[in-house]
N, C-alpha and C. Protein backbone atom coordinates (compact mmCIF):
# COMPACT_ATOMS: atom_id res chain seq x y z
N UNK A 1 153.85 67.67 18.19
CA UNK A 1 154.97 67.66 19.11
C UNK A 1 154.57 68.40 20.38
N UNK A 2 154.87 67.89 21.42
CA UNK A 2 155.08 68.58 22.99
C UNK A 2 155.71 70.01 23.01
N UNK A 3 155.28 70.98 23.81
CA UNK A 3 156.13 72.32 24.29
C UNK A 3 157.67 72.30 24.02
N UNK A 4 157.72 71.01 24.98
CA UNK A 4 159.06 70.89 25.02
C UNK A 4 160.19 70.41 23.90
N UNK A 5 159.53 69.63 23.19
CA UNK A 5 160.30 69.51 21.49
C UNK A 5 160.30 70.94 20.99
N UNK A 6 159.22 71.70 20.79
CA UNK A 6 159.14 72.90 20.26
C UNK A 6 159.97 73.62 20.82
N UNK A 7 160.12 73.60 21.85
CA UNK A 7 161.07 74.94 22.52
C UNK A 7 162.39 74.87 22.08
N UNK A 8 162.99 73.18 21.86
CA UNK A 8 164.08 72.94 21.78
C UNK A 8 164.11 72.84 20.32
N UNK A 9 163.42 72.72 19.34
CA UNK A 9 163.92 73.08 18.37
C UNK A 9 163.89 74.75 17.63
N UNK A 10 163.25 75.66 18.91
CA UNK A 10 163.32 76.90 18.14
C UNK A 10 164.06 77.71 19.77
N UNK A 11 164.71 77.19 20.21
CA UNK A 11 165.39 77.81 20.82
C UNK A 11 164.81 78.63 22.10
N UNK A 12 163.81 78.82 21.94
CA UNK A 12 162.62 79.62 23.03
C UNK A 12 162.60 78.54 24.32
N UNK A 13 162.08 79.64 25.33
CA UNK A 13 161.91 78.77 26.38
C UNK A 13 159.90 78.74 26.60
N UNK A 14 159.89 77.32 27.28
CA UNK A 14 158.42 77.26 27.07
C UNK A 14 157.57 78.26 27.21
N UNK A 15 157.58 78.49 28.41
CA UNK A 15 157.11 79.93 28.85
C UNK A 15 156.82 81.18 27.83
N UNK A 16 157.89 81.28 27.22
CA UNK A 16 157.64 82.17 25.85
C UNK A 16 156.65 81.33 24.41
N UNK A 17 156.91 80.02 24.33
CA UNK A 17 155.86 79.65 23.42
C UNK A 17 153.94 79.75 23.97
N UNK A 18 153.70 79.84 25.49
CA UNK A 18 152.99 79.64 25.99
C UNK A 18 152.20 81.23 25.79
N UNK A 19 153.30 82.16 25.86
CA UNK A 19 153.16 83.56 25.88
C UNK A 19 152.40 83.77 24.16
N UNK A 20 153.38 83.27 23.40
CA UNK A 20 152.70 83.69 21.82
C UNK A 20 151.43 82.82 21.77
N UNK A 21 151.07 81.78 22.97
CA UNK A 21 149.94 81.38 22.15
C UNK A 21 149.01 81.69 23.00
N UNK A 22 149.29 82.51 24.32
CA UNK A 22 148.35 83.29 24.91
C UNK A 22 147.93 84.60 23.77
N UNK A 23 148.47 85.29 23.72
CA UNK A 23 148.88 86.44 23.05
C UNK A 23 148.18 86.42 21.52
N UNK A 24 147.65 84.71 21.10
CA UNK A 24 146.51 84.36 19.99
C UNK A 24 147.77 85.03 18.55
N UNK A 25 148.79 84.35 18.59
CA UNK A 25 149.63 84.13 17.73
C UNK A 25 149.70 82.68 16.44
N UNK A 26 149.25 82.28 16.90
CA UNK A 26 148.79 80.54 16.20
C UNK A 26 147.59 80.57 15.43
N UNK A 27 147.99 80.38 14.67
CA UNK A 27 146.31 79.93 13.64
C UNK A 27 145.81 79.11 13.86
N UNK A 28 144.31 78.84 13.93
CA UNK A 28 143.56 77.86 14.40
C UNK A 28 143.80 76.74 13.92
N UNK A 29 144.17 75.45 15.27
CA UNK A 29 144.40 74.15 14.42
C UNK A 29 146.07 73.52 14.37
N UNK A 30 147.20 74.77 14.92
CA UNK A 30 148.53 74.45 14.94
C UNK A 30 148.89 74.19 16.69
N UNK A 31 147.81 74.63 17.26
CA UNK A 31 148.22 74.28 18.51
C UNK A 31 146.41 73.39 19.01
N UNK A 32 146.75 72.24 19.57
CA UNK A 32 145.94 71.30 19.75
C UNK A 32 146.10 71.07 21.27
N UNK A 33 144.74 71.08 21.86
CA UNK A 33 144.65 70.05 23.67
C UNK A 33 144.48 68.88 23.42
N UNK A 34 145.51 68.25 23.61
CA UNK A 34 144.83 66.11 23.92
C UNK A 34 143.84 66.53 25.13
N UNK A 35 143.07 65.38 25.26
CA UNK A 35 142.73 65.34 26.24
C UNK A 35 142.62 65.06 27.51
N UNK A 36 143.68 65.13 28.05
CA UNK A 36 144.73 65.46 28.75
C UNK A 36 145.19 66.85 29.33
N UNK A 37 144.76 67.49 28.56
CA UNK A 37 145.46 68.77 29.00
C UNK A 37 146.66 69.00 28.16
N UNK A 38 147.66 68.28 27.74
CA UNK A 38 148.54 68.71 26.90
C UNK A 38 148.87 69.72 25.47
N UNK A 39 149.70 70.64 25.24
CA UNK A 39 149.19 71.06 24.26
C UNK A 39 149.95 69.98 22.91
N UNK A 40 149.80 70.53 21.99
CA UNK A 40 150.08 69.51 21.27
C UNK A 40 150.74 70.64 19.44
N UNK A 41 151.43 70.65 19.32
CA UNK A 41 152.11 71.83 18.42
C UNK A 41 152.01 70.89 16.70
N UNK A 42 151.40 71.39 15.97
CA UNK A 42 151.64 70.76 14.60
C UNK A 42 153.21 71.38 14.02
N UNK A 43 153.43 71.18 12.90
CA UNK A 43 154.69 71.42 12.21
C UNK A 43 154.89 73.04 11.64
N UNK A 44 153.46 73.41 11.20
CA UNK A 44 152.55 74.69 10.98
C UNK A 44 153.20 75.58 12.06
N UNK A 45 153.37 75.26 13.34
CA UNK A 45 153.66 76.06 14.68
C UNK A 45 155.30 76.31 14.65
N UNK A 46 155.24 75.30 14.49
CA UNK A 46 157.51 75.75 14.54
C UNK A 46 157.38 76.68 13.38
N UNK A 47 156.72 76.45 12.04
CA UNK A 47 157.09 77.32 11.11
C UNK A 47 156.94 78.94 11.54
N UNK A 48 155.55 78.70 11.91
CA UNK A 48 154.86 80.36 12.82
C UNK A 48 155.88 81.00 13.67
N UNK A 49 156.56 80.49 14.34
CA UNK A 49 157.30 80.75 15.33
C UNK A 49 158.76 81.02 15.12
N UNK A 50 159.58 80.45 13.91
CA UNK A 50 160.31 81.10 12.93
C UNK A 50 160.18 82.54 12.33
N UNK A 51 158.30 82.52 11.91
CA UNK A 51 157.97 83.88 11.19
C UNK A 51 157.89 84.78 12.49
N UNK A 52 157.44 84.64 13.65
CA UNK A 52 157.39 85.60 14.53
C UNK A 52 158.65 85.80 15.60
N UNK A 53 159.95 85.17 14.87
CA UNK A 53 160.93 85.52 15.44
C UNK A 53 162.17 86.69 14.45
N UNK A 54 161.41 86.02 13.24
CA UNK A 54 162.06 86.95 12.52
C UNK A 54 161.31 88.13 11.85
N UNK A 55 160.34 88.22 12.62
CA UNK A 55 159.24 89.78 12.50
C UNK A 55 159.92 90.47 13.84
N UNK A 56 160.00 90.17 14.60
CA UNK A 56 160.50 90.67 15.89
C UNK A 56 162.19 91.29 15.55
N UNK A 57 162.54 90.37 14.71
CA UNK A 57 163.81 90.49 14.66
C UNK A 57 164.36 91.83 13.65
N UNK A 58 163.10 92.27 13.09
CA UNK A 58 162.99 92.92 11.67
C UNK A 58 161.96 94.29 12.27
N UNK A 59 161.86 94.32 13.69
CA UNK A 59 161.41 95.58 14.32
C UNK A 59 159.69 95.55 14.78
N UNK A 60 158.88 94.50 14.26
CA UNK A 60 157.62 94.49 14.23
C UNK A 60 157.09 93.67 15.41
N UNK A 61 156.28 94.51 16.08
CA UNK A 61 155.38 94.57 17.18
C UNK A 61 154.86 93.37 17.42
N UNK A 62 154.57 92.92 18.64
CA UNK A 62 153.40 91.27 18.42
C UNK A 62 152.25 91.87 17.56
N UNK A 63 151.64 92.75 17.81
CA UNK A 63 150.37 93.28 17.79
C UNK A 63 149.98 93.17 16.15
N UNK A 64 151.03 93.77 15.85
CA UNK A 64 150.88 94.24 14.54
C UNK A 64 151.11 92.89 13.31
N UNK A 65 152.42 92.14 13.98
CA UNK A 65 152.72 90.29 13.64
C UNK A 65 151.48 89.71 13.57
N UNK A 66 150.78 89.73 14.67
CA UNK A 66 149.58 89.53 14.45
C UNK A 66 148.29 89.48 13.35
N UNK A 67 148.09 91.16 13.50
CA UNK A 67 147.49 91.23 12.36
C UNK A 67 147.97 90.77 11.33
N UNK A 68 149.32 90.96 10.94
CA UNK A 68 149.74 90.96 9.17
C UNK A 68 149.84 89.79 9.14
N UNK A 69 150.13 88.74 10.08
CA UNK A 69 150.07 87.19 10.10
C UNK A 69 148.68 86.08 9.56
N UNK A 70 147.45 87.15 10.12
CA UNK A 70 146.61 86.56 9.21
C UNK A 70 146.18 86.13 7.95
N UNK A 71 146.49 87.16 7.38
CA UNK A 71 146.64 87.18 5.86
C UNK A 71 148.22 87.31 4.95
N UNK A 72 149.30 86.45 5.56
CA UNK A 72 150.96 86.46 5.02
C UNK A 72 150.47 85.16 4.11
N UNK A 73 150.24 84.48 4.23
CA UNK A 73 149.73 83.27 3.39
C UNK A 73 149.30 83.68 2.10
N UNK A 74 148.08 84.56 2.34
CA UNK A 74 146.90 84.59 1.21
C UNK A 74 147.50 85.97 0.60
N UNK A 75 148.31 86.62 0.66
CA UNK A 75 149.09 87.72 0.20
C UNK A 75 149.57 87.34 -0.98
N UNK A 76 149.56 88.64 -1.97
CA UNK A 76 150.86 88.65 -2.88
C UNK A 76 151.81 88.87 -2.78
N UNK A 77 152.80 88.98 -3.54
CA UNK A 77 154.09 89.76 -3.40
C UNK A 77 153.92 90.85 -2.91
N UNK A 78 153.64 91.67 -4.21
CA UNK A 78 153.00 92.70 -3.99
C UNK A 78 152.65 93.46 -2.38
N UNK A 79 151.74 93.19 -1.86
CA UNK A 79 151.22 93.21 -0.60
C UNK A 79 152.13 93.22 0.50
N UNK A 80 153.31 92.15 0.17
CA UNK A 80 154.16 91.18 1.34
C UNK A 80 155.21 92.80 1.23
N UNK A 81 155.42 93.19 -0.45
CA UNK A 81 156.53 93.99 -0.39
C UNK A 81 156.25 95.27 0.44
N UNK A 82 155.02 96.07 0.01
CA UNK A 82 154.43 96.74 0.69
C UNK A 82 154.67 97.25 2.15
N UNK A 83 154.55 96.12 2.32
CA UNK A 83 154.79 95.61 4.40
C UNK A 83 155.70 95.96 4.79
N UNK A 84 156.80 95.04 4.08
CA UNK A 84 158.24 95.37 4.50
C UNK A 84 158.82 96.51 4.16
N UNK A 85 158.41 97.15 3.13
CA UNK A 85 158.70 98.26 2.74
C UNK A 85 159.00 99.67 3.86
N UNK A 86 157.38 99.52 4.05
CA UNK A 86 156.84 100.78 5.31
C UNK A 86 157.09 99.94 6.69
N UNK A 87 157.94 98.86 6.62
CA UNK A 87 158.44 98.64 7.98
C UNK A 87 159.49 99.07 7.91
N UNK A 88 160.43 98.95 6.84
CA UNK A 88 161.97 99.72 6.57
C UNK A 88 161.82 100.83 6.79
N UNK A 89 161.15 101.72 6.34
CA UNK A 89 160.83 103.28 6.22
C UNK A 89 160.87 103.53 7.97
N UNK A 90 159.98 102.37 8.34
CA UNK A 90 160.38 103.14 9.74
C UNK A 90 161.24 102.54 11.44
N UNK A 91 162.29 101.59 10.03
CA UNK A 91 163.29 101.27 10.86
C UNK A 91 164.03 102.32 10.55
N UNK A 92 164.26 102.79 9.30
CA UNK A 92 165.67 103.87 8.88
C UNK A 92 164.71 105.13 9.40
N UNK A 93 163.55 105.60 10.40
CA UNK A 93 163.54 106.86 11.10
C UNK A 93 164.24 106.38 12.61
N UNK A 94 163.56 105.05 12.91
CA UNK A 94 163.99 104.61 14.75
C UNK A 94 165.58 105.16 14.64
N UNK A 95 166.14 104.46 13.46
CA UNK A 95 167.58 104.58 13.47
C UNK A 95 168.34 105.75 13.13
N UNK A 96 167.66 106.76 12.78
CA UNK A 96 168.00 108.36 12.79
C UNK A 96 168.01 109.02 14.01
N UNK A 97 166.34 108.63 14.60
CA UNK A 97 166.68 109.16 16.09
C UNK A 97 167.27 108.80 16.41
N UNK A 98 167.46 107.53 16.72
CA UNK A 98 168.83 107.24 17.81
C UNK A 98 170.27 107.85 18.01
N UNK A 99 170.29 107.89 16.41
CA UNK A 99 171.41 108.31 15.84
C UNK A 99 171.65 109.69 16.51
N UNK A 100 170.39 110.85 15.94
CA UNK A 100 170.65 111.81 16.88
C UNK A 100 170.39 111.92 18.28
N UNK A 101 170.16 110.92 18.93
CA UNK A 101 170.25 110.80 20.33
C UNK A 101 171.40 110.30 20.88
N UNK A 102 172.12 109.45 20.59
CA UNK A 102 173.68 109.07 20.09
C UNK A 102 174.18 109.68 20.21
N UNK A 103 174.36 110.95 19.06
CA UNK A 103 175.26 112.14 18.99
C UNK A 103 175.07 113.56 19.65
N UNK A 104 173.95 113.59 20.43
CA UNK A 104 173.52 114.15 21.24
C UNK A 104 174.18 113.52 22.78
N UNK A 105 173.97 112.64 23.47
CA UNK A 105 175.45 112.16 24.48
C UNK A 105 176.57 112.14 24.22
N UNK A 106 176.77 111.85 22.77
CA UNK A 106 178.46 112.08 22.77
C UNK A 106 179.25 113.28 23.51
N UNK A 107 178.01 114.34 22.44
CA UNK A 107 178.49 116.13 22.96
C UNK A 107 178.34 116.20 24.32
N UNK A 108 177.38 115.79 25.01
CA UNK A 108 177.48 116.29 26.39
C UNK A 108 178.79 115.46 27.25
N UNK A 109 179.32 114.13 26.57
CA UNK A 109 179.96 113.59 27.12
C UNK A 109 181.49 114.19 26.98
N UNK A 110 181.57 115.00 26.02
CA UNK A 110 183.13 115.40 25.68
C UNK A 110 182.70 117.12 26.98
N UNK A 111 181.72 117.00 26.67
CA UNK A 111 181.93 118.85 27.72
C UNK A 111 182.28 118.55 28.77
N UNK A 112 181.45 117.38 29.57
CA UNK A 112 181.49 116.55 30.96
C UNK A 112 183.13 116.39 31.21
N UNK A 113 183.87 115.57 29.91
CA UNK A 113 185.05 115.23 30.29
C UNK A 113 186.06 115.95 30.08
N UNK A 114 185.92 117.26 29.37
CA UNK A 114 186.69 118.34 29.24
C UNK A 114 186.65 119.11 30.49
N UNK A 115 185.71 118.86 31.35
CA UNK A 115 185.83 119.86 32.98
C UNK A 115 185.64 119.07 33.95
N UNK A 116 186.08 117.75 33.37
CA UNK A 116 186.65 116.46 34.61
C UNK A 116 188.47 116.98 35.00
């Protein structure tokens, strides 16, 4: 399929599919040049692009999507749980700091509006 089927069935705009496959997000063989110049997206690619929307979506880095993308296939459970595991671990710290960064403006915001 064309950019443009792809985009429209995963919601992305081209530009951003162009970005993940600058960025060497695609496994060799899901994104194809006719010769032509066109790129050319196998079925393999919408799937990829599902997984790297919902790695993103789940806190994880291109960089790191990346790496763990090479080997998500050839993984066990085991392995896969692993991953997600120590990615939780350090979504529930992001979300502590915040938390106390959160509640850290609140306080300054009630002093602010107590000597408004």
């Amino acid at each position: 399929m064309r950019i443009g089927e792809l985009a429209r069935l995963t919601g992305l705009a081209p530009s951003a599919i162009r970005y993940y496959e600058e960025r060497d997000m695609f496994s060799p063989g899901q994104v194809r040049r006719s010769p032509n110049g066109y790129r050319d997206y196998t079925p393999e690619a919408r799937q990829r692009i599902e997984l790297i929307l919902a790695g993103r979506a789940a806190g994880f880095s291109l960089d790191d999507m990346r790496h763990r993308m090479q080997h998500w296939a050839t993984m066990d459970d085991a392995e896969r749980i692993a991953i997600l595991a120590e990615q939780q671990d350090q979504l529930d710290q992001r979300i502590a700091a915040l938390t106390r960064s959160r509640e850290g403006i609140a306080h300054v915001l009630g002093v602010l509006r107590e000597r408004a």
